[in-house]
N, C-alpha and C. Protein backbone atom coordinates (compact mmCIF):
# COMPACT_ATOMS: atom_id res chain seq x y z
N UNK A 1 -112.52 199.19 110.29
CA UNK A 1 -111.62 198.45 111.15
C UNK A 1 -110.33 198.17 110.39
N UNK A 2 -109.56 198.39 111.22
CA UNK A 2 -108.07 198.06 110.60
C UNK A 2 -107.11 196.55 110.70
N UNK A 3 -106.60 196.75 110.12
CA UNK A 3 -106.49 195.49 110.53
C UNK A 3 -104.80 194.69 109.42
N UNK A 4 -103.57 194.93 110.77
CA UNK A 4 -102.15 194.68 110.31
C UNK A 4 -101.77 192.81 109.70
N UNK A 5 -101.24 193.11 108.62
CA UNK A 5 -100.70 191.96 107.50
C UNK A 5 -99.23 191.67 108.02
N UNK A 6 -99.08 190.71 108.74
CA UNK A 6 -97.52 190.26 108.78
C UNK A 6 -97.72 188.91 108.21
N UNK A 7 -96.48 188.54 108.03
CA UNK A 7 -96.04 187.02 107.96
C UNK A 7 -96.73 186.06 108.81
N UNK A 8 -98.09 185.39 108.41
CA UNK A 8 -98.75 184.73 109.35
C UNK A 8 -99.66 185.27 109.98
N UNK A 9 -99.31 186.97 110.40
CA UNK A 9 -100.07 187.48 111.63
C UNK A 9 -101.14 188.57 111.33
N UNK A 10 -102.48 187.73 111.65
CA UNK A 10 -103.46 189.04 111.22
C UNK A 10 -104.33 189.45 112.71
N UNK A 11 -104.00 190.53 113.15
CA UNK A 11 -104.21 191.61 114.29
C UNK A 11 -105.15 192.69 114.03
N UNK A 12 -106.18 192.92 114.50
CA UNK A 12 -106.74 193.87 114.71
C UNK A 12 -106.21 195.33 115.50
N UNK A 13 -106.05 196.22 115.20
CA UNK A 13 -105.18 197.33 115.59
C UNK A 13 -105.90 198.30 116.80
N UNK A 14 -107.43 198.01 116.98
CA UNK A 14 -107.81 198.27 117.61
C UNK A 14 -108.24 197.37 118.98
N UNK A 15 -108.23 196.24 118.89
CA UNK A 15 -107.47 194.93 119.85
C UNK A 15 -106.94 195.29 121.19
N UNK A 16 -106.83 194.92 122.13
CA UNK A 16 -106.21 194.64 123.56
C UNK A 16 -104.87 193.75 123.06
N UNK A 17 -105.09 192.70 122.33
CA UNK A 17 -104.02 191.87 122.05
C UNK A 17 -102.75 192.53 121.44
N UNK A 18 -103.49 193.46 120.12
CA UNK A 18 -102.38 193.91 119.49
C UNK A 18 -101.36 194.82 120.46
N UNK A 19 -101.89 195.61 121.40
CA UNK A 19 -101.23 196.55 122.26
C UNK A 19 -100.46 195.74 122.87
N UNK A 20 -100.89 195.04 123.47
CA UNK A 20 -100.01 194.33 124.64
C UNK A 20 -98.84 193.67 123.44
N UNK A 21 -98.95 193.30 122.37
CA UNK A 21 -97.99 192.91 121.52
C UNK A 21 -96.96 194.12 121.17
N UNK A 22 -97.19 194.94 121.17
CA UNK A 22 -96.70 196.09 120.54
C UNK A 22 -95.66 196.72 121.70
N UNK A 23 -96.20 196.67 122.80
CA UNK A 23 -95.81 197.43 124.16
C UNK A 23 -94.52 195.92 124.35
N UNK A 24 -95.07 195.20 124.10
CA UNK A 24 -93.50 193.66 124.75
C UNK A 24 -92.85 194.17 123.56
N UNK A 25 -92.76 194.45 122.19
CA UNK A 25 -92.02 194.72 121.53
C UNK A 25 -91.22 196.17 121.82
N UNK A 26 -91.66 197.23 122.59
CA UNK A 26 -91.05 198.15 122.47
C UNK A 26 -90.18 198.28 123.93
N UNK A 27 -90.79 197.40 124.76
CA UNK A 27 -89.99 197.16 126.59
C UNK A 27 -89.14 196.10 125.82
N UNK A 28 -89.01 195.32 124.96
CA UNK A 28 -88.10 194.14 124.77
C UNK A 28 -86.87 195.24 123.52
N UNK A 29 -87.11 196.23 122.67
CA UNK A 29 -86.01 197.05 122.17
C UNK A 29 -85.42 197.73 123.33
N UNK A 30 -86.15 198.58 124.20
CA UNK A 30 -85.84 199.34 125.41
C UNK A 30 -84.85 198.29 126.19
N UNK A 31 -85.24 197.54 126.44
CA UNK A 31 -84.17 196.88 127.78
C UNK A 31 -83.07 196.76 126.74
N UNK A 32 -82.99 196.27 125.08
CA UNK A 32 -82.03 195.78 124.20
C UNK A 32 -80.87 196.58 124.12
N UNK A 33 -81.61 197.89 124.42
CA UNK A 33 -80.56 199.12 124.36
C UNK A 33 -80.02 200.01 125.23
N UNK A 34 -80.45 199.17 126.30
CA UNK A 34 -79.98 199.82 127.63
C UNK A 34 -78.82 199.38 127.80
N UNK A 35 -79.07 197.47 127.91
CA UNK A 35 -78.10 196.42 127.60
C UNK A 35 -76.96 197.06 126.95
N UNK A 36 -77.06 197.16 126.14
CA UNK A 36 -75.92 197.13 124.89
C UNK A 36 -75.26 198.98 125.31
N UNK A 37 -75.42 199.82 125.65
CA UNK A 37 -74.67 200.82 125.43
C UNK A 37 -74.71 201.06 127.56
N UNK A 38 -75.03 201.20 128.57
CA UNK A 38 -75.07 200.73 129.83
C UNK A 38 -73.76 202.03 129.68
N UNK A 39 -73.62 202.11 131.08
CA UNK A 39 -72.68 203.49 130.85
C UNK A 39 -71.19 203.55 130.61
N UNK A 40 -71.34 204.03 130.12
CA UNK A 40 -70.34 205.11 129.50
C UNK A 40 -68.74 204.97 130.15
N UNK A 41 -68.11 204.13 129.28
CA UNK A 41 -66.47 203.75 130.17
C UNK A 41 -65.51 204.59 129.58
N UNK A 42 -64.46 205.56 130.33
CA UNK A 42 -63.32 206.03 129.46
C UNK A 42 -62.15 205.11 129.34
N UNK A 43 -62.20 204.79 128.34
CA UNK A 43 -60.57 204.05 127.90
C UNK A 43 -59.47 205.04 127.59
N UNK A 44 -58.38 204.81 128.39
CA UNK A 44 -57.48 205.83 128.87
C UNK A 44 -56.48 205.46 128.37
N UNK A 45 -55.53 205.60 127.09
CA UNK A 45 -54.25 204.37 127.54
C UNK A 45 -52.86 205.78 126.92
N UNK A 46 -52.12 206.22 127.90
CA UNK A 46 -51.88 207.40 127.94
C UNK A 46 -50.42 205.84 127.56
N UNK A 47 -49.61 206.93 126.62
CA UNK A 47 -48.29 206.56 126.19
C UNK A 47 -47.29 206.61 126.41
N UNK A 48 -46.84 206.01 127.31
CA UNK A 48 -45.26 205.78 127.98
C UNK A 48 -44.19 205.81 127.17
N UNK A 49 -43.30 206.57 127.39
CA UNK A 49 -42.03 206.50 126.54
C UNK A 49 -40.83 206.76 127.81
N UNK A 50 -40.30 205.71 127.72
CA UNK A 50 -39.18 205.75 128.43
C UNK A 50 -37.85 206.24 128.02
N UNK A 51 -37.06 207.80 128.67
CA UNK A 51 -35.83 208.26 128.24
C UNK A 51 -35.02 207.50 129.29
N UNK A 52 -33.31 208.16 129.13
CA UNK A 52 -32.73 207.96 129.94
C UNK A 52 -33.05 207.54 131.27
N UNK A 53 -33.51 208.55 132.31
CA UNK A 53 -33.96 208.82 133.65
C UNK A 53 -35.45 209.69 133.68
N UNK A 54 -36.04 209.64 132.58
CA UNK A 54 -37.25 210.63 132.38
C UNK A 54 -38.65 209.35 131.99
N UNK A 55 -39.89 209.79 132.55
CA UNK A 55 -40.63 209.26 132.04
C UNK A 55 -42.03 210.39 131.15
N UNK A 56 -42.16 210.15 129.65
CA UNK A 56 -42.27 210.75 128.85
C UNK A 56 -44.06 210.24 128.62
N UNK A 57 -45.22 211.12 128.97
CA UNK A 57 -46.31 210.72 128.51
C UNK A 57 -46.71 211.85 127.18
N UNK A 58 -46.43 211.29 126.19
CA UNK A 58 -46.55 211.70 124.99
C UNK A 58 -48.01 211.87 124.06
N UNK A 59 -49.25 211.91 124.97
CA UNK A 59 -50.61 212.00 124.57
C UNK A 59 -51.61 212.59 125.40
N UNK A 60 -50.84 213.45 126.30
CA UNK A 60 -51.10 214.03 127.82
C UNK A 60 -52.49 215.33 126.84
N UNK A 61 -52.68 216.20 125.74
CA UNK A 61 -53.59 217.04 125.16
C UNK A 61 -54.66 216.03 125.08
N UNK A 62 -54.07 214.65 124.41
CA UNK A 62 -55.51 213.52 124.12
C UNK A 62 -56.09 213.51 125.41
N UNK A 63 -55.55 212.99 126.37
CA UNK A 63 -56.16 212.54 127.38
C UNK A 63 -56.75 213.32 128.06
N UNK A 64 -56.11 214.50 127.94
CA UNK A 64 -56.96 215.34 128.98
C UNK A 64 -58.19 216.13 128.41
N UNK A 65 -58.61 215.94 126.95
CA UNK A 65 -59.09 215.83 126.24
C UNK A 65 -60.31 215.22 126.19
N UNK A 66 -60.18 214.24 125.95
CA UNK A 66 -60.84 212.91 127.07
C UNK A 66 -62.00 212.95 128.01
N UNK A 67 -60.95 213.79 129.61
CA UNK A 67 -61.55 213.86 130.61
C UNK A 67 -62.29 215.07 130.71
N UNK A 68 -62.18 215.88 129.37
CA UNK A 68 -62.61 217.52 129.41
C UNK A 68 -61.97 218.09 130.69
N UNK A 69 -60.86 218.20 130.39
CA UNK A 69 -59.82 218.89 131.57
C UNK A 69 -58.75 219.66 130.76
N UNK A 70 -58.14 220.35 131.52
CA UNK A 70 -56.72 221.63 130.88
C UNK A 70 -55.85 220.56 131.01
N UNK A 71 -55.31 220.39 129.64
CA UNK A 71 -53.43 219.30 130.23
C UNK A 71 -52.85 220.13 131.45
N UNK A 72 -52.68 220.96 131.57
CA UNK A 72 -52.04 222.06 132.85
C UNK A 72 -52.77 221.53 134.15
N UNK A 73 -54.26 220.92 134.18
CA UNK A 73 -54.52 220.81 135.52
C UNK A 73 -54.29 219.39 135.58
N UNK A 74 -54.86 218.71 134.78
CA UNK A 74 -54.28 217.40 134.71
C UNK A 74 -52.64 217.31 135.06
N UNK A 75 -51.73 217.68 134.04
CA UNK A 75 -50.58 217.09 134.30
C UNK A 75 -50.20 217.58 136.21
N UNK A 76 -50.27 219.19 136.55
CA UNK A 76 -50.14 219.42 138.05
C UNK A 76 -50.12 218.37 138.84
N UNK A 77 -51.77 217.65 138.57
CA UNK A 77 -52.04 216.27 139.23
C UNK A 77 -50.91 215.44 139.60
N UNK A 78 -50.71 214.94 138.39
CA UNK A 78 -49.84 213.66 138.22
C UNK A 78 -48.28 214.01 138.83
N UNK A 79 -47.73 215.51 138.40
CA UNK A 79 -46.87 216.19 139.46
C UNK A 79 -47.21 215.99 140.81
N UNK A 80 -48.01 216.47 141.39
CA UNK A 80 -47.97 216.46 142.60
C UNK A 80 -47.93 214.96 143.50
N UNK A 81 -48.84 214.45 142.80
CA UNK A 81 -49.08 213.15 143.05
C UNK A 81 -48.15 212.11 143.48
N UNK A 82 -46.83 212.29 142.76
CA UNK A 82 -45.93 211.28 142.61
C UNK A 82 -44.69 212.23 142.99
N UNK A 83 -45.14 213.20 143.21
CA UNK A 83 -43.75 214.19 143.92
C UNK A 83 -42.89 214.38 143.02
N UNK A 84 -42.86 214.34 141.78
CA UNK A 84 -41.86 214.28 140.70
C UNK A 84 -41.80 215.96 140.08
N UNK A 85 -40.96 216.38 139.91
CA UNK A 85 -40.48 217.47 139.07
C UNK A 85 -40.95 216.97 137.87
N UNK A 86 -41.18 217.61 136.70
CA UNK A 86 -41.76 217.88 135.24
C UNK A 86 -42.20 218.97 134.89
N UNK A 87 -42.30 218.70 133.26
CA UNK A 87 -43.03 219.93 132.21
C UNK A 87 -44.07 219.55 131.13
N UNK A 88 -44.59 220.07 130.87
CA UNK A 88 -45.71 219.89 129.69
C UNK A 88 -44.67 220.81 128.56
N UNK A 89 -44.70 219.96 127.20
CA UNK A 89 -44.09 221.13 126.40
C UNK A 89 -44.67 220.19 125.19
N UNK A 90 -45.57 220.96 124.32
CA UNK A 90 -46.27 220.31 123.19
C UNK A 90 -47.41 219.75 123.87
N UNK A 91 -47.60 218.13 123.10
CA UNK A 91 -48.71 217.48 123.38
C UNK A 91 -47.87 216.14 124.20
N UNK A 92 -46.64 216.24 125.31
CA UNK A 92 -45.88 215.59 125.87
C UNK A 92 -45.62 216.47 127.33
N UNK A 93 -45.98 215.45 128.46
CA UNK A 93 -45.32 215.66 129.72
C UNK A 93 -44.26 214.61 129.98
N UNK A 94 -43.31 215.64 130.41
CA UNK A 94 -42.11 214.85 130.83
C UNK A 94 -41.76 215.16 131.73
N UNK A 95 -41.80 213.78 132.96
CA UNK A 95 -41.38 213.52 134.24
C UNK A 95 -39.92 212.64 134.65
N UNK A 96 -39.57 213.58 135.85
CA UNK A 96 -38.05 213.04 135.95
C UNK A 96 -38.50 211.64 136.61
N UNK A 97 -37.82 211.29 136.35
CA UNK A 97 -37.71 209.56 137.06
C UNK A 97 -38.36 208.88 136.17
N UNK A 98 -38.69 207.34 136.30
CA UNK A 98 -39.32 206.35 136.16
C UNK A 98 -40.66 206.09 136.53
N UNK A 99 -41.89 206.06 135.99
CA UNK A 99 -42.69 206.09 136.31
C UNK A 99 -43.83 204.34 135.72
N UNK A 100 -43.89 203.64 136.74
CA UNK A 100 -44.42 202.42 135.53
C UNK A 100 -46.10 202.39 135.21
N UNK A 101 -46.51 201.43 134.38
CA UNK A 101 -47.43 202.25 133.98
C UNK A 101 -48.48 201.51 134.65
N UNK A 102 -48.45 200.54 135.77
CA UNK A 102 -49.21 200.52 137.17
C UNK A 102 -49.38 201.74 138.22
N UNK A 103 -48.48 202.64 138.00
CA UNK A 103 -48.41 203.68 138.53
C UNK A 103 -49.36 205.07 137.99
N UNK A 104 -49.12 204.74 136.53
CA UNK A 104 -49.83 205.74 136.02
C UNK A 104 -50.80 205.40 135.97
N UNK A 105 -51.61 204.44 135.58
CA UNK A 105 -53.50 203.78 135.75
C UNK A 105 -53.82 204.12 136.98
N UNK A 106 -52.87 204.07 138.02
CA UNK A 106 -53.70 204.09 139.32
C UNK A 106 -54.00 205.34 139.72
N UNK A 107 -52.93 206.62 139.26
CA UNK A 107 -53.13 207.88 139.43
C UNK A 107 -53.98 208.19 138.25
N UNK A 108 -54.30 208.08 136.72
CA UNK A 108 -55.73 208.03 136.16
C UNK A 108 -56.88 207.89 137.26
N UNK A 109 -57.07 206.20 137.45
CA UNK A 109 -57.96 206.26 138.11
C UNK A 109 -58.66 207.02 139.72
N UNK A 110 -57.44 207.66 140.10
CA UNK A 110 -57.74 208.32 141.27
C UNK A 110 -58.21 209.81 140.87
N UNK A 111 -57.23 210.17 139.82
CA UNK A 111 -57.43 211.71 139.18
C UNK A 111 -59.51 211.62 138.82
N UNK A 112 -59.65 210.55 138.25
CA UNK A 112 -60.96 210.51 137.99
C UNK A 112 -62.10 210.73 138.78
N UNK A 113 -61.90 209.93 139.86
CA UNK A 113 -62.52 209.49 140.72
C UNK A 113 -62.57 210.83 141.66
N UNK A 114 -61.61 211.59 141.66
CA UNK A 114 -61.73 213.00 142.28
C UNK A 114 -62.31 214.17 141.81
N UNK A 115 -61.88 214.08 140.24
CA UNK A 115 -62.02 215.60 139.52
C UNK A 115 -62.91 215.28 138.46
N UNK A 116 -63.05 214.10 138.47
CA UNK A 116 -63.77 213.52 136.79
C UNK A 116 -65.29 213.03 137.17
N UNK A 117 -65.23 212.00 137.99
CA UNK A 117 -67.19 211.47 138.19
C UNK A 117 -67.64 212.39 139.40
N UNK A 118 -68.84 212.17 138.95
CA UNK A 118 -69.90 213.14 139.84
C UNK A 118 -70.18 212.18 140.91
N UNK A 119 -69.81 212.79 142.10
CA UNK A 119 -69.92 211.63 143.46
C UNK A 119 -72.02 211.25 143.85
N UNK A 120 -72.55 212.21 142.87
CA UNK A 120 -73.71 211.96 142.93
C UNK A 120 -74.67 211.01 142.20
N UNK A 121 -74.27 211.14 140.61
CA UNK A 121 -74.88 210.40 140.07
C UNK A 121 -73.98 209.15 138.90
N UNK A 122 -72.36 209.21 139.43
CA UNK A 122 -71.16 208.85 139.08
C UNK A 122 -71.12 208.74 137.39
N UNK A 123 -71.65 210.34 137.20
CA UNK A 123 -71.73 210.54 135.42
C UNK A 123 -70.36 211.25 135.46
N UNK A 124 -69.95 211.39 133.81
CA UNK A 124 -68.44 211.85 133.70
C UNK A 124 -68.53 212.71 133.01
N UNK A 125 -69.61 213.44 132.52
CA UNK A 125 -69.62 214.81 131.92
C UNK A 125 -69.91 216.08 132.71
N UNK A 126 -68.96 216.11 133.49
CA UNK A 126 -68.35 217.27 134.26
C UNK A 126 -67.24 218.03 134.10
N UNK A 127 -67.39 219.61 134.71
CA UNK A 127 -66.31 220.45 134.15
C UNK A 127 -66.47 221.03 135.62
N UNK A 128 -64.90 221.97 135.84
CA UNK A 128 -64.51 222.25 137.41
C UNK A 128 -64.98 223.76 136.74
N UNK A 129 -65.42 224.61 138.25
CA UNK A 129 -65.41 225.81 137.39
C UNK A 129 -65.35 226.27 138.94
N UNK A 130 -64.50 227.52 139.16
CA UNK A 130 -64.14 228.38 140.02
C UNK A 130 -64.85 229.48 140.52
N UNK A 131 -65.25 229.40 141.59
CA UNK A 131 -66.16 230.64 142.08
C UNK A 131 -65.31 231.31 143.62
N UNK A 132 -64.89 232.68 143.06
CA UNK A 132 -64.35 233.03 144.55
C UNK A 132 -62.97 232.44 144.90
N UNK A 133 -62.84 231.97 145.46
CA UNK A 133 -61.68 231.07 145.95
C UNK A 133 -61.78 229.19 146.01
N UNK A 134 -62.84 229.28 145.75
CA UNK A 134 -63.31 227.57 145.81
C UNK A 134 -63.52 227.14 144.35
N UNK A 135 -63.02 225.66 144.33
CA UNK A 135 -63.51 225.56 143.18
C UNK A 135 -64.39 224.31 143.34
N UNK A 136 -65.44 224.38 142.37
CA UNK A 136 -66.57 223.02 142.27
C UNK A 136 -66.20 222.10 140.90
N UNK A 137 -67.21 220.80 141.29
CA UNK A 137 -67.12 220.15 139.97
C UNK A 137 -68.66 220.07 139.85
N UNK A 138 -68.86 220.52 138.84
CA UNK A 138 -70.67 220.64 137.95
C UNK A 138 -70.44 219.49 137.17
N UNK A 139 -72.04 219.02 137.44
CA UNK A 139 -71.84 217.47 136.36
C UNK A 139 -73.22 217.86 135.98
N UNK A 140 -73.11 217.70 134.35
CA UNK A 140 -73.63 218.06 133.35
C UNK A 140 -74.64 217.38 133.18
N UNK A 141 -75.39 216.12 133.86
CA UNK A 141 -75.92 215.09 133.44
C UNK A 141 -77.23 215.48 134.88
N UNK A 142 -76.94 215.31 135.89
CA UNK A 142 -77.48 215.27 137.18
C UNK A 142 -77.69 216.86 137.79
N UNK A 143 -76.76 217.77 137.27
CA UNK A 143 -76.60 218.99 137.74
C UNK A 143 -76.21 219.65 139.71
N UNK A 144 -75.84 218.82 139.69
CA UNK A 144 -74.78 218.42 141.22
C UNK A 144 -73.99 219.46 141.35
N UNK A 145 -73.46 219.81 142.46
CA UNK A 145 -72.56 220.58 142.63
C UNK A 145 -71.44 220.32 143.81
N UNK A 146 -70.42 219.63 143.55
CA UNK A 146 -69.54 219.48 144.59
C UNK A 146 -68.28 219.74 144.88
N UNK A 147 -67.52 220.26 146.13
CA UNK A 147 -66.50 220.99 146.45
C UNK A 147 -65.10 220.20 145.75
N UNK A 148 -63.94 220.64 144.64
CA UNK A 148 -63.13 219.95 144.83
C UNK A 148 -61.66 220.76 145.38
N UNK A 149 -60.77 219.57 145.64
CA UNK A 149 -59.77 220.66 146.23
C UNK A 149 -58.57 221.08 145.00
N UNK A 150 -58.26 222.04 145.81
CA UNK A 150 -57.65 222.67 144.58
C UNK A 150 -55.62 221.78 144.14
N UNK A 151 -55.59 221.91 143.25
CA UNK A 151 -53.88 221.24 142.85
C UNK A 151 -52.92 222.28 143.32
C-alpha cells in the first residue's frame, strides 16, 4: 500500500478520498487557466502620422501581419472604405486626406469582423483563399468555410 507524505497530509493513494482530492486539484488548475488566457484579443494600434493633407499609416506590413493578411488586401480595404485615393510604398500607406484615428479603429474593427473572425466559431486564425472566382475565409481552428466578398 502506498501511501503520499505532504505537509500534514497522509493519503492513501489507493483511497476514494485521495482521487476526489486530486481530480478538485486538477478542475481547480483547469478552470485557473482557462481564466487567465480566455480568448485571444488582437491589439491593433496602427500609427498615425499626420502630413500636410495626407494621412500616413506607417506600420500597415505589422498589422497586416497581425491579421495574417497581404498589406495589398488590407490597405485596398481601408481605400475603398473611406473612398480615399492612396499607396502602399515600404512598410507605410499613405492616404490623401485626414483620416482620425476613430476612424481608423472603426474600419480595423469592421475589416476584422469581415475578413478576420470566423462567423462560426469567432476564432481569428483564418486565411482567405480563392477558388474559381469566389473567394472564402477558412478558419484554422473550427475548419468553417465562409463566402467573403471580394475588395
Amino acid at each position: 500500500m502506498l501511501k503520499i507524505y505532504r505537509v500534514g497530509v497522509d493519503l492513501d493513494i489507493t483511497s476514494k478520498e485521495f482521487y476526489i482530492k486530486l481530480l478538485d486539484n486538477v478542475m481547480l488548475k483547469v478552470s485557473r487557466e482557462r481564466t487567465v488566457t480566455g480568448d485571444r484579443v488582437l491589439e491593433l494600434r496602427p500609427n498615425l502620422v499626420y502630413d500636410t493633407k495626407n494621412t500616413i499609416i506607417t506600420n500597415i506590413n505589422q498589422l497586416a501581419k497581425t491579421l495574417n493578411r497581404e498589406p495589398s488586401h488590407f490597405a485596398r480595404f481601408l481605400l475603398k472604405e473611406t473612398g480615399r485615393a492612396g499607396s502602399v510604398t515600404d512598410d507605410k500607406l499613405i492616404i490623401q486626406g485626414k483620416m482620425t484615428s476613430e476612424e481608423t479603429k472603426r474600419l480595423l474593427d469592421l475589416y476584422i469582423k469581415e475578413f478576420v473572425r470566423c462567423p462560426v466559431c469567432n476564432g481569428i486564425d483564418t486565411r482567405i483563399i480563392s477558388q474559381k472566382r469566389f473567394r472564402f475565409l477558412i478558419c484554422d481552428t473550427c475548419g468553417a468555410k465562409s463566402p467573403v466578398r471580394r475588395i
